[in-house]
N, C-alpha and C. Protein backbone atom coordinates (compact mmCIF):
# COMPACT_ATOMS: atom_id res chain seq x y z
N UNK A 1 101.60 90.94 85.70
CA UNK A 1 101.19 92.00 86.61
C UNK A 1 99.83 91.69 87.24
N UNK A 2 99.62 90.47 87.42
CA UNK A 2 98.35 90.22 88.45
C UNK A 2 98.28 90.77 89.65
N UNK A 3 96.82 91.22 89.77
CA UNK A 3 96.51 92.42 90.93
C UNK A 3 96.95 93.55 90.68
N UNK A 4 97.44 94.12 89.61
CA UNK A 4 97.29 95.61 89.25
C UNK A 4 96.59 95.89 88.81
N UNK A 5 96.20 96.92 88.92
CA UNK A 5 94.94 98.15 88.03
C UNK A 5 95.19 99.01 87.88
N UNK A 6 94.67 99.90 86.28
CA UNK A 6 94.88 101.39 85.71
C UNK A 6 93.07 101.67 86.00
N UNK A 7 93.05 102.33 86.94
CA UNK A 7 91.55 103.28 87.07
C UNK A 7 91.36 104.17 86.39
N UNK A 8 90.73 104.33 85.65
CA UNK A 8 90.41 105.45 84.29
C UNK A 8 89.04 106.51 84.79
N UNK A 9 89.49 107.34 85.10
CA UNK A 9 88.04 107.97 85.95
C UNK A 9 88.22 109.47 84.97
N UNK A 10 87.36 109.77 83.73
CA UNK A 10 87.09 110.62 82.99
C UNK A 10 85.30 110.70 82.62
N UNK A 11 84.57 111.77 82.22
CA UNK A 11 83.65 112.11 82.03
C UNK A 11 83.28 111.96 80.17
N UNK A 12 83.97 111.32 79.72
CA UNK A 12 84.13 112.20 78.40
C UNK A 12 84.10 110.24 77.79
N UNK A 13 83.14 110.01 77.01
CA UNK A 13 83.37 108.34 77.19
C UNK A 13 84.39 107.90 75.79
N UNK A 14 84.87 108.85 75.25
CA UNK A 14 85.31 108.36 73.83
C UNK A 14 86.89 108.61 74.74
N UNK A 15 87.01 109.16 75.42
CA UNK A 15 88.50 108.83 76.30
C UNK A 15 88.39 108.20 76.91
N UNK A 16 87.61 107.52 78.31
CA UNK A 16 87.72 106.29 78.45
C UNK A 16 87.93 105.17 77.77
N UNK A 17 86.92 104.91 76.62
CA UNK A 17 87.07 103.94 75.95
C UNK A 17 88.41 103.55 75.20
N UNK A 18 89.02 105.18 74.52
CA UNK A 18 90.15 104.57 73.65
C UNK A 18 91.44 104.42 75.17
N UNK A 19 91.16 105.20 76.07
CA UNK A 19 92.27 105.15 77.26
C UNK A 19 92.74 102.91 77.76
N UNK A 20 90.84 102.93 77.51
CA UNK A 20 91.41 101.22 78.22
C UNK A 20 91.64 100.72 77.05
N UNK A 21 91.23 100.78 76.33
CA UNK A 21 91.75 100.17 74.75
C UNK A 21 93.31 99.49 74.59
N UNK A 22 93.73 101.08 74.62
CA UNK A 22 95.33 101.22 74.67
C UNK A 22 95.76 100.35 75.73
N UNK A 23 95.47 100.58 77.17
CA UNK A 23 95.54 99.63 78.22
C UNK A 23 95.64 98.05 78.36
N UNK A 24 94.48 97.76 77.47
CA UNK A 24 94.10 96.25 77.67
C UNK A 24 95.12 95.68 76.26
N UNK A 25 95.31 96.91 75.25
CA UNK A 25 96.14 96.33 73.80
C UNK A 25 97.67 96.12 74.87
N UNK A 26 98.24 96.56 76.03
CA UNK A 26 99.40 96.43 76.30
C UNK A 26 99.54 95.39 77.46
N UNK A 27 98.27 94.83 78.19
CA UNK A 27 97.94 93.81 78.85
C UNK A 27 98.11 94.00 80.15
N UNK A 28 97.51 95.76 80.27
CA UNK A 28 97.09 96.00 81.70
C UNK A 28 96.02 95.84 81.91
N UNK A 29 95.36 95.73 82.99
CA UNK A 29 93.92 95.76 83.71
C UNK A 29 93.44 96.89 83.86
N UNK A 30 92.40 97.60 83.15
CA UNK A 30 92.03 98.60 83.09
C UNK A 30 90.60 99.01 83.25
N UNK A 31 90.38 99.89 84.63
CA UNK A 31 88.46 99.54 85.04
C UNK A 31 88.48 100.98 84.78
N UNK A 32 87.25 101.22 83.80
CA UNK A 32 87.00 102.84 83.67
C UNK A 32 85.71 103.27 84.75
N UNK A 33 85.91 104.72 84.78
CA UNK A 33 84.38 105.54 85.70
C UNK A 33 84.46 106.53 85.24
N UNK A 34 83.09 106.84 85.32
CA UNK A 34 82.43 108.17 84.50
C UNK A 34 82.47 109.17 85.40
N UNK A 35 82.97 109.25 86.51
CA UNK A 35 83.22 110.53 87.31
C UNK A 35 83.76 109.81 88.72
N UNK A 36 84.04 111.03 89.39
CA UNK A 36 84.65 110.86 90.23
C UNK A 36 84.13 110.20 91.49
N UNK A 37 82.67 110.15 91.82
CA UNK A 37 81.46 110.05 92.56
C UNK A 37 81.26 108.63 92.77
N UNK A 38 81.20 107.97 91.41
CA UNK A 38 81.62 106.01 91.34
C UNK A 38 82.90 105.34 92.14
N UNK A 39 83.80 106.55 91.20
CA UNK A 39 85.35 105.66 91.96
C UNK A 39 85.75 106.08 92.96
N UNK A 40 85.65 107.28 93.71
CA UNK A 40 85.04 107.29 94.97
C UNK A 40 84.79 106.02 95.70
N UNK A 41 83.63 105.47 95.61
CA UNK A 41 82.58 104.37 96.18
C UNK A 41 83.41 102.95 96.04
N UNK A 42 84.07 102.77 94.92
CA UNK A 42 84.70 101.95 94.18
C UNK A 42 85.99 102.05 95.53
N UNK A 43 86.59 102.73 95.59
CA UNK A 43 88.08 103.20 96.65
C UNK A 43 87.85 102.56 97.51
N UNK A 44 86.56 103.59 98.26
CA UNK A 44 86.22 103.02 99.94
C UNK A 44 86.14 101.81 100.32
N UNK A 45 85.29 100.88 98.91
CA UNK A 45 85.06 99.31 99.40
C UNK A 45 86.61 98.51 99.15
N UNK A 46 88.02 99.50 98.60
CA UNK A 46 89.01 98.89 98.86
C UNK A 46 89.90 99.18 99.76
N UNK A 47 89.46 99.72 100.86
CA UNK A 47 90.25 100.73 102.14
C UNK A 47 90.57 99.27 102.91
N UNK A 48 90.34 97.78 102.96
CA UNK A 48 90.72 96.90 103.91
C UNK A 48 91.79 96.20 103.24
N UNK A 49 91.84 96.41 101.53
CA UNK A 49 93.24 95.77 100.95
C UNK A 49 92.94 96.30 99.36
N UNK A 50 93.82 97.55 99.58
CA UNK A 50 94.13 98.57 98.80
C UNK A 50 94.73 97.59 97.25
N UNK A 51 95.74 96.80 97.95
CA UNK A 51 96.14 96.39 96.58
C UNK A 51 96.92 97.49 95.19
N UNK A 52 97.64 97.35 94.81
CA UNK A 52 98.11 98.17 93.57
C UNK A 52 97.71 98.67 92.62
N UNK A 53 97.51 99.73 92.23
CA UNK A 53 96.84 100.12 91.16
C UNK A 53 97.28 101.21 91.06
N UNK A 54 97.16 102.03 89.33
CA UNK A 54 97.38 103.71 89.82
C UNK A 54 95.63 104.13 88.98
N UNK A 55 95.94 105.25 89.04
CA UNK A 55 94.77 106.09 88.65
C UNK A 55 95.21 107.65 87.66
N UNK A 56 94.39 107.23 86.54
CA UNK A 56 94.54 108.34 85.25
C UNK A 56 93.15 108.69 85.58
N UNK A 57 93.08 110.47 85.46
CA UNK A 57 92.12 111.05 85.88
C UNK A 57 92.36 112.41 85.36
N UNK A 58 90.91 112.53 84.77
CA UNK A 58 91.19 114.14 84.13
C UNK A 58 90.86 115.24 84.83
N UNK A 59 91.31 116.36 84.99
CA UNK A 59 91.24 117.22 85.99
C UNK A 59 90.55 118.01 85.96
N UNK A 60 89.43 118.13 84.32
CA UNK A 60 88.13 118.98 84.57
C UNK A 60 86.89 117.54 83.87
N UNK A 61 85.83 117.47 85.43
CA UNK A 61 85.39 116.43 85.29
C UNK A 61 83.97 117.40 86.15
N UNK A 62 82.72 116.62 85.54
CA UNK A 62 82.13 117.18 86.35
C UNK A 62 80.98 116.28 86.25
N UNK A 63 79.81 116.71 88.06
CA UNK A 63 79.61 117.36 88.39
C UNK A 63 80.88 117.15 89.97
N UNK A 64 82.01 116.31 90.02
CA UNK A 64 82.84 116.29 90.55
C UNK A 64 84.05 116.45 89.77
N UNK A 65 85.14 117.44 90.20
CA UNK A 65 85.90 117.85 89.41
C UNK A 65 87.52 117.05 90.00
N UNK A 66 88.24 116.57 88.99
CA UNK A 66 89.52 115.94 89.53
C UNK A 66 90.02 116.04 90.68
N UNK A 67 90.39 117.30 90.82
CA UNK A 67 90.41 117.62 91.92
C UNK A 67 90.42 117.78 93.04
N UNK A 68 88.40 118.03 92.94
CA UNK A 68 88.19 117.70 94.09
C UNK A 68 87.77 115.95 94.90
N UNK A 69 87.98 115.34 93.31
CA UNK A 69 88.41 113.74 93.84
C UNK A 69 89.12 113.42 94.44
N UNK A 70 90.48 114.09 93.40
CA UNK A 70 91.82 113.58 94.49
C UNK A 70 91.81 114.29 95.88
N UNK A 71 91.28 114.99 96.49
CA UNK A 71 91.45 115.82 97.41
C UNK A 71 90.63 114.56 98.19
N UNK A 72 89.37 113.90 97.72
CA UNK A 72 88.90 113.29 99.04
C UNK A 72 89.44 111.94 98.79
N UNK A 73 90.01 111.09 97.97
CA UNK A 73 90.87 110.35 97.93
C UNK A 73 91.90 110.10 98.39
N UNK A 74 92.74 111.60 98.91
CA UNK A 74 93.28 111.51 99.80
C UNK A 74 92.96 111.28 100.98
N UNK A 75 92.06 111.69 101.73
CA UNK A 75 91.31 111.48 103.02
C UNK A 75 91.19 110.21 103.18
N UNK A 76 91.23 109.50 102.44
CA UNK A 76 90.93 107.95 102.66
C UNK A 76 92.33 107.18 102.58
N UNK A 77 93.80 107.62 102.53
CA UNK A 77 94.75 107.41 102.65
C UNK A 77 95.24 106.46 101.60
N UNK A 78 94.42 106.74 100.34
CA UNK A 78 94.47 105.70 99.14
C UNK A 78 96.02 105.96 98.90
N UNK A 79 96.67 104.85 98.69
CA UNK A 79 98.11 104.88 98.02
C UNK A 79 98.69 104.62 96.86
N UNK A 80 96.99 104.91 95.97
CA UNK A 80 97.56 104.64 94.69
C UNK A 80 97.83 106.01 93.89
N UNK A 81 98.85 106.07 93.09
CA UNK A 81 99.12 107.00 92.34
C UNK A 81 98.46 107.83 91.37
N UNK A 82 97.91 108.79 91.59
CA UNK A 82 97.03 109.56 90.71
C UNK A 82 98.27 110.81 89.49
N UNK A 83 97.79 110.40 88.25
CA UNK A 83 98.14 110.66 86.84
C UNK A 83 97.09 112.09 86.41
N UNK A 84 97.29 113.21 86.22
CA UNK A 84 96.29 113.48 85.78
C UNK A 84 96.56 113.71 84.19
N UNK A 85 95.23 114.13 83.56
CA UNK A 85 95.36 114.11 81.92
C UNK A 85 94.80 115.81 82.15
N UNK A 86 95.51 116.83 81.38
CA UNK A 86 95.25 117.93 81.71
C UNK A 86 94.85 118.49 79.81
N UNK A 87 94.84 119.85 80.06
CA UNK A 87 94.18 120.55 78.74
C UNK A 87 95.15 121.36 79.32
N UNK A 88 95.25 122.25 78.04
CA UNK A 88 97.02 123.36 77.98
C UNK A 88 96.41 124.32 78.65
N UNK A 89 95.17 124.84 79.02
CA UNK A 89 94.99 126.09 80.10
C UNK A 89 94.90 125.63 81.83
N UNK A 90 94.77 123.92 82.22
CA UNK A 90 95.07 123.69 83.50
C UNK A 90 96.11 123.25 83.90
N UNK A 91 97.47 123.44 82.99
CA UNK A 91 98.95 123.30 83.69
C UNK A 91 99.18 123.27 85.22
N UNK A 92 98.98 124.64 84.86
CA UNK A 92 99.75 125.43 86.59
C UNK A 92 98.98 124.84 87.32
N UNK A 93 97.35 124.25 87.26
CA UNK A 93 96.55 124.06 88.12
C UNK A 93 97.11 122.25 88.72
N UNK A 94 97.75 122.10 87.38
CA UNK A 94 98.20 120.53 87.38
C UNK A 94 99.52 120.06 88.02
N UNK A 95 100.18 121.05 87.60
CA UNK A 95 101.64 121.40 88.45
C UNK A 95 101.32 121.49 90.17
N UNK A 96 99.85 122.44 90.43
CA UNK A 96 99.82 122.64 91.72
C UNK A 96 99.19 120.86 92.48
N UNK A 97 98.65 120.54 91.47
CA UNK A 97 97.96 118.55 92.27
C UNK A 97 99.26 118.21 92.24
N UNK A 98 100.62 118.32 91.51
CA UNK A 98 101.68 117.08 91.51
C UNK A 98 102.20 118.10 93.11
N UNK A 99 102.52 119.23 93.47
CA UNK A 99 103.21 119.26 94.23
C UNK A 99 102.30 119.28 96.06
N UNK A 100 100.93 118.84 95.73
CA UNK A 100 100.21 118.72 96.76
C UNK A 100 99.98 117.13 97.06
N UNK A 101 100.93 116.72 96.34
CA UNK A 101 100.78 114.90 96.42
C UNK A 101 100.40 113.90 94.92
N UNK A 102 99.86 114.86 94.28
CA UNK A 102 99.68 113.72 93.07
C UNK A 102 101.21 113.19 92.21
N UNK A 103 101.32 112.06 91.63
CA UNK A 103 102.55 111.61 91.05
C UNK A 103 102.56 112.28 90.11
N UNK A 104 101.89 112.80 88.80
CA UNK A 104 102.54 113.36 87.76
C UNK A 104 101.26 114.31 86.87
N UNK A 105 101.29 114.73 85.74
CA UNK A 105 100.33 115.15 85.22
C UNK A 105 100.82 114.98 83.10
N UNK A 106 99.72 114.75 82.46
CA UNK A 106 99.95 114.84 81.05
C UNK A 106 99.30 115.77 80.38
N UNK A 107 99.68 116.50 79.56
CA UNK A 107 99.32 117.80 78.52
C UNK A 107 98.46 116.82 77.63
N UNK A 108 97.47 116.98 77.40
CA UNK A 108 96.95 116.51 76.22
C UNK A 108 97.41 117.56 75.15
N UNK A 109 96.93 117.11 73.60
CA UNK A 109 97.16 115.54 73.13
C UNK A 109 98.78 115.14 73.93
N UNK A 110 98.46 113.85 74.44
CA UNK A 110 99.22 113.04 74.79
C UNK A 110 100.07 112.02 73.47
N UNK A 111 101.53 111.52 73.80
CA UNK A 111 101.77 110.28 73.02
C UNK A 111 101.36 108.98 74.05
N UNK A 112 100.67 108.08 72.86
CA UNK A 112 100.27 106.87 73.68
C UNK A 112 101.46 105.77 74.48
N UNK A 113 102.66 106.09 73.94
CA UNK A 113 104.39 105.18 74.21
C UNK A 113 104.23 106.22 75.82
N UNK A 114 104.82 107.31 75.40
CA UNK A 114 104.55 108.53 76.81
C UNK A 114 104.13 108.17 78.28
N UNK A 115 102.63 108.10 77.92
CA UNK A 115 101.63 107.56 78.70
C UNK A 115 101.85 106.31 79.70
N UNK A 116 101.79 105.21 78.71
CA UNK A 116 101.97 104.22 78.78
C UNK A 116 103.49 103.65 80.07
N UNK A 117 104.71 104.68 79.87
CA UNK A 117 105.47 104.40 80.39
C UNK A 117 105.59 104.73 81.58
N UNK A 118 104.44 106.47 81.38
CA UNK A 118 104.79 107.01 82.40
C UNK A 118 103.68 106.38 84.19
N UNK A 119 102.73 105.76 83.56
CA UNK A 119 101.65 104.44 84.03
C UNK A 119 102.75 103.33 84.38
N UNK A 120 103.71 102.90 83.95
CA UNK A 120 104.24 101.63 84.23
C UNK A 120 105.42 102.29 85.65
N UNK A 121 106.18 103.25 85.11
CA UNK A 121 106.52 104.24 86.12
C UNK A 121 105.79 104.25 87.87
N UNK A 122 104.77 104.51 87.42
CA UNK A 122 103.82 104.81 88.82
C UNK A 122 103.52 103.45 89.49
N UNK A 123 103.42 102.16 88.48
CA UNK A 123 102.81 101.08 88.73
C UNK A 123 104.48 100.27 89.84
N UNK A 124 105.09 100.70 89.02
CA UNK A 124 106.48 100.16 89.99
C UNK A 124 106.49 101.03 90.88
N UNK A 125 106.71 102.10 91.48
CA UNK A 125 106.77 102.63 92.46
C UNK A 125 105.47 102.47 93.58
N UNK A 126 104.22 102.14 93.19
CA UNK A 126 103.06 101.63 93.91
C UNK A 126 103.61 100.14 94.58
N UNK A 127 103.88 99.50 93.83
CA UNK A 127 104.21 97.90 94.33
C UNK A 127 105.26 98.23 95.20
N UNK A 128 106.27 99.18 94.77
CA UNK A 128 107.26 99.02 95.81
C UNK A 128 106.85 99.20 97.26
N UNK A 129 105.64 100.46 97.62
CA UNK A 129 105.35 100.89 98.56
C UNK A 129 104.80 99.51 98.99
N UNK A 130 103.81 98.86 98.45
CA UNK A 130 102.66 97.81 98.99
C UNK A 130 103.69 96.79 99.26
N UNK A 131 104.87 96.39 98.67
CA UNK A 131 105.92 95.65 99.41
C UNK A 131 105.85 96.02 100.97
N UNK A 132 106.74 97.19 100.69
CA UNK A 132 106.84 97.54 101.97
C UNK A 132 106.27 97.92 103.31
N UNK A 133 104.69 97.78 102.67
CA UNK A 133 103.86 98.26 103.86
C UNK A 133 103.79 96.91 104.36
N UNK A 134 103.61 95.97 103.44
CA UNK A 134 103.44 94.10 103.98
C UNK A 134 103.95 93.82 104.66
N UNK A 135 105.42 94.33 104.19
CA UNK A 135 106.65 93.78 105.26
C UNK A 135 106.43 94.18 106.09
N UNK A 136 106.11 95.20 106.31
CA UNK A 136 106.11 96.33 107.78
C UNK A 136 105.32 95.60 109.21
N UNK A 137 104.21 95.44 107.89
CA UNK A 137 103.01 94.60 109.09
C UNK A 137 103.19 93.15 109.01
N UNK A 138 104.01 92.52 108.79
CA UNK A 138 104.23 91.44 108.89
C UNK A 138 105.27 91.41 110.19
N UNK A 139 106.25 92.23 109.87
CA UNK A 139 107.47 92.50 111.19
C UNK A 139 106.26 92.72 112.29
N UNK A 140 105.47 93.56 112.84
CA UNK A 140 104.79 94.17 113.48
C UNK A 140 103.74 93.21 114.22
N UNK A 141 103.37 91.81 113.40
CA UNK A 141 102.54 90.61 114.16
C UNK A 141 103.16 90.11 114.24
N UNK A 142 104.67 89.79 113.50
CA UNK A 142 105.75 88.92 114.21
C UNK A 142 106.21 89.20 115.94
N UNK A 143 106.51 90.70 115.55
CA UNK A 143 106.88 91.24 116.96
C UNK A 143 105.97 90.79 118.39
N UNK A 144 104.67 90.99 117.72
CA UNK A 144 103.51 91.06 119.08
C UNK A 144 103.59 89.54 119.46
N UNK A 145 103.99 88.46 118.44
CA UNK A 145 103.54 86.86 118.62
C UNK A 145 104.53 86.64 119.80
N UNK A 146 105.73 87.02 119.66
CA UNK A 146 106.88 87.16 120.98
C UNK A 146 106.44 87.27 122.08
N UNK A 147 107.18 86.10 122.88
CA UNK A 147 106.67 85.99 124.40
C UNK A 147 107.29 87.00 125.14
N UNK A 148 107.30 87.22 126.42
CA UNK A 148 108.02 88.10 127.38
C UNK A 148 109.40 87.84 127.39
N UNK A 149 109.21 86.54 127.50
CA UNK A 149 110.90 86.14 127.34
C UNK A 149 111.62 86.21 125.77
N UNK A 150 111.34 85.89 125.23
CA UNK A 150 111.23 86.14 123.87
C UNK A 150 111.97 87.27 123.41
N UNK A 151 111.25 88.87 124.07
CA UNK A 151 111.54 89.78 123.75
C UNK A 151 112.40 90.59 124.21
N UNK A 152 112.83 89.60 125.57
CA UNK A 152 114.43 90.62 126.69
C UNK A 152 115.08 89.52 125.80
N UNK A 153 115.18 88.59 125.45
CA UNK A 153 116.58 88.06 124.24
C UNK A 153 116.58 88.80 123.12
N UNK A 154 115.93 88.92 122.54
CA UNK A 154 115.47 89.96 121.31
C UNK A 154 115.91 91.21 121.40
N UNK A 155 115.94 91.86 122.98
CA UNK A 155 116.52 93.34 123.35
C UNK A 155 117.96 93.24 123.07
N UNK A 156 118.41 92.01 123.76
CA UNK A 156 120.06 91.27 124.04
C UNK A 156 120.37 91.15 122.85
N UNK A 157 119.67 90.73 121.61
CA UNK A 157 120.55 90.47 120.84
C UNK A 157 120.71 91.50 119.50
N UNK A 158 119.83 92.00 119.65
CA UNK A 158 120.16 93.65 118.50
C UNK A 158 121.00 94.67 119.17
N UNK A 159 121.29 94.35 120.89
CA UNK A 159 122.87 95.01 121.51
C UNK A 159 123.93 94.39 120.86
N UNK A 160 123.94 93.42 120.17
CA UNK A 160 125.59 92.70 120.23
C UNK A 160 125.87 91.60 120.84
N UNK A 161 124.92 91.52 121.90
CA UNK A 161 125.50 90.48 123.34
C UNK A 161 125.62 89.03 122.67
N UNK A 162 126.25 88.59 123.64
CA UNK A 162 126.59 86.63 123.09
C UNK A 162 125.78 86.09 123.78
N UNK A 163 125.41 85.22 123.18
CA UNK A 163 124.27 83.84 123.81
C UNK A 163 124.90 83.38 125.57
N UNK A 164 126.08 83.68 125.86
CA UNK A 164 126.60 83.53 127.16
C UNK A 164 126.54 85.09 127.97
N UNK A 165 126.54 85.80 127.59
CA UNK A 165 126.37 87.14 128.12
C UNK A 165 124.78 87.56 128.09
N UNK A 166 123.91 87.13 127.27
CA UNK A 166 122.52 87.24 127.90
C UNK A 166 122.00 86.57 128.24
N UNK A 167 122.13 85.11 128.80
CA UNK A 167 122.15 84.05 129.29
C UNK A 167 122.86 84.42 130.98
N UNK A 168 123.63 85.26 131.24
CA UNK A 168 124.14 86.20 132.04
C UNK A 168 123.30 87.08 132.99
N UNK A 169 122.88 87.81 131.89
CA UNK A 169 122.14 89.00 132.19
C UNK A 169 120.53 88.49 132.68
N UNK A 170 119.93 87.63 131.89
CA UNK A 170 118.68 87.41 132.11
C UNK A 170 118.54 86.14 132.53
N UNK A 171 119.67 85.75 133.89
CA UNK A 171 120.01 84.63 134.75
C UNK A 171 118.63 83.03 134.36
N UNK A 172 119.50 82.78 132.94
CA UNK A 172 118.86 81.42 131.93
C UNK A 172 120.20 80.83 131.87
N UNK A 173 120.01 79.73 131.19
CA UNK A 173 121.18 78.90 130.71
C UNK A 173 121.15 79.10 129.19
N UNK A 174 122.99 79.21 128.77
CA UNK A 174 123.22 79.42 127.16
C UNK A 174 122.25 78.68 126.06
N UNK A 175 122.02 77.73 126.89
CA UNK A 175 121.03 76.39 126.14
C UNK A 175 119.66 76.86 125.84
N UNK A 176 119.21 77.51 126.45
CA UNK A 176 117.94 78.32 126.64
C UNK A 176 118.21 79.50 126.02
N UNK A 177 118.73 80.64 126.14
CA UNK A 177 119.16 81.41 125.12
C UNK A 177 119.37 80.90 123.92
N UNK A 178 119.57 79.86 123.22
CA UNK A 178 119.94 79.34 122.29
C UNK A 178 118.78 79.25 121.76
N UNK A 179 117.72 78.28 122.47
CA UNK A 179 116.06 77.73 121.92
C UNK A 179 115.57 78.98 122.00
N UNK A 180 115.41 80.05 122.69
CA UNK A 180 114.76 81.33 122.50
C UNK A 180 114.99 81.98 120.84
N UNK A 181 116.22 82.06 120.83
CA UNK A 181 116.66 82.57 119.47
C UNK A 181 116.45 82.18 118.66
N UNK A 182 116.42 80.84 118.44
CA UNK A 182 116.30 80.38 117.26
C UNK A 182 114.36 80.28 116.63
N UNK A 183 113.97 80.21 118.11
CA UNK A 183 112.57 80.82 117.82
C UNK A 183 112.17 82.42 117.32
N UNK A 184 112.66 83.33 117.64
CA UNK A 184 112.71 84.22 117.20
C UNK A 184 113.13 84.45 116.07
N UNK A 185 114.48 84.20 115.33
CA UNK A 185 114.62 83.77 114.16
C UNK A 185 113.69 83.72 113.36
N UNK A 186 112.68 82.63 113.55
CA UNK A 186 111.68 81.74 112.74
C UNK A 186 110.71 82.76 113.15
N UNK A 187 110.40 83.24 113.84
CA UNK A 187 109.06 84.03 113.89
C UNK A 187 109.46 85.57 113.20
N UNK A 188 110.78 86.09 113.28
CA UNK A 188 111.10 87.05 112.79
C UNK A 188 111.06 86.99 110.76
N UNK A 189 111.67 85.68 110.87
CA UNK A 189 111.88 85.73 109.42
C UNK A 189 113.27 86.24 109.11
N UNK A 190 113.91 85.84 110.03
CA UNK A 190 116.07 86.38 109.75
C UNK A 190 116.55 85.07 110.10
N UNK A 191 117.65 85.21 109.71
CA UNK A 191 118.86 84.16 109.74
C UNK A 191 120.05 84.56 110.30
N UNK A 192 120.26 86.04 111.37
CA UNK A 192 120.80 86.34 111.77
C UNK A 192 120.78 87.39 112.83
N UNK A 193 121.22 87.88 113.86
CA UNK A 193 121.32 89.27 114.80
C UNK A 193 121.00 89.95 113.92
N UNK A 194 122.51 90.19 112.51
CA UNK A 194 122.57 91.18 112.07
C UNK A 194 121.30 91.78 111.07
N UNK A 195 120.85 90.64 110.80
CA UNK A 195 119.61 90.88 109.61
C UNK A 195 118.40 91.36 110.82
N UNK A 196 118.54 90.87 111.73
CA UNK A 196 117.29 91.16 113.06
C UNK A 196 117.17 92.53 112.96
N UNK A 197 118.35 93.27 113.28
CA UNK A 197 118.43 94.98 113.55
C UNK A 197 118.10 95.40 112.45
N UNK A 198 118.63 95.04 111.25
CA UNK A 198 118.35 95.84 110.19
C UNK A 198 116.98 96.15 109.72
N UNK A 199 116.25 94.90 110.11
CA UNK A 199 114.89 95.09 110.02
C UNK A 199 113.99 95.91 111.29
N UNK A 200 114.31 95.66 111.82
CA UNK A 200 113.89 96.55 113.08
C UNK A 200 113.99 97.76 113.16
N UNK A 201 115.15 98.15 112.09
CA UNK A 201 115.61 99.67 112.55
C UNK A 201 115.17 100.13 110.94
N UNK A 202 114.47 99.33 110.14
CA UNK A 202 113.67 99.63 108.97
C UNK A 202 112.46 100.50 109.53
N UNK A 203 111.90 99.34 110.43
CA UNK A 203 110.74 99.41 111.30
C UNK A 203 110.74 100.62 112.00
N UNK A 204 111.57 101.03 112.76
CA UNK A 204 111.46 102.37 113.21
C UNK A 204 111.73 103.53 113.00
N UNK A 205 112.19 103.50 111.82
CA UNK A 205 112.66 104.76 110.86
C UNK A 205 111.50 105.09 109.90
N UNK A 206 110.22 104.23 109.82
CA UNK A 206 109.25 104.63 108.55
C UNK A 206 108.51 106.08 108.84
């Protein structure tokens, strides 16, 4: 799991400490902060390559409170998954962060197996997203690298059309339609029309 991280952002240092403990005993990467105010600061300098990670965070923290971390953590469009670790009188308050965007919340005392899974949980669903944002922007400088011509074959060929029918249409020779495509291909990253659209129509459905 290189390039993941468990962010441990609690006030309370005998839970940090045993939190990465547990962490580093299962051979995650685990960076602790003593409030919310550090990892904060810590976030912003990763807003140009976010990278994977989730975040366990307790929800009465002070003189910044969980809360109101995750609240400006959101503002910064962080996409990592925030966990919170709650006490049995901030449930409902915890219930209300999962359905305002946070991934999940834990009742302390916690089981450490629990935890642990429910962290590996978040950590796969984070990568999946950071997959997909790559791809996204990878399709997206592929697209722009496309010449003019490039991109009326490219129109032609997520219609259906045959290398003689847009060769037709955009009065070229099949031969030339042919070298266009197969450049596109290679700059697209497909091996086919059909794989072309599918990605494209990934692309415009996000």
């Amino acid at each position: 799991m290189p390039g993941e991280h468990i962010h441990i952002v609690d006030d309370d240092p005998d839970i940090r400490d045993g939190l990465a403990w547990l962490f580093d005993s299962r051979g995650y990467r685990a960076m602790t902060w003593d409030g919310g105010a550090p990892f904060l600061q810590a976030a912003r300098a990763r807003q140009a390559d976010w990278g994977t990670a989730v975040v366990l965070m307790d929800l009465r923290m002070e003189p910044l409170s969980g809360l109101a971390t995750f609240e400006q953590l959101k503002t910064l469009a962080c996409p990592w998954p925030v966990l919170f670790l709650t006490g049995h009188g901030d449930v409902s308050m915890a219930v209300a962060t999962v359905k305002n965007g946070a991934w999940d919340f834990l009742e302390k005392p916690f089981q450490d197996n629990e935890l642990v899974d429910r962290v590996a949980q978040a950590l796969a669903a984070a990568s999946a997203v950071q997959d997909s944002s790559a791809e996204k922007q990878r399709l997206r400088q592929a697209l722009a690298s496309l010449s003019p011509r490039e991109r009326e074959v490219l129109d032609e060929l997520i219609r259906g059309h045959y290398n003689k029918n847009i060769a037709d249409h955009l009065g070229i020779t099949p031969r030339t339609v042919e070298f266009h495509r197969a450049h596109i291909f290679e700059k697209m990253g497909v091996t086919s029309a059909i794989e072309l659209a599918h990605r494209l129509g990934r692309l415009e459905n996000e």
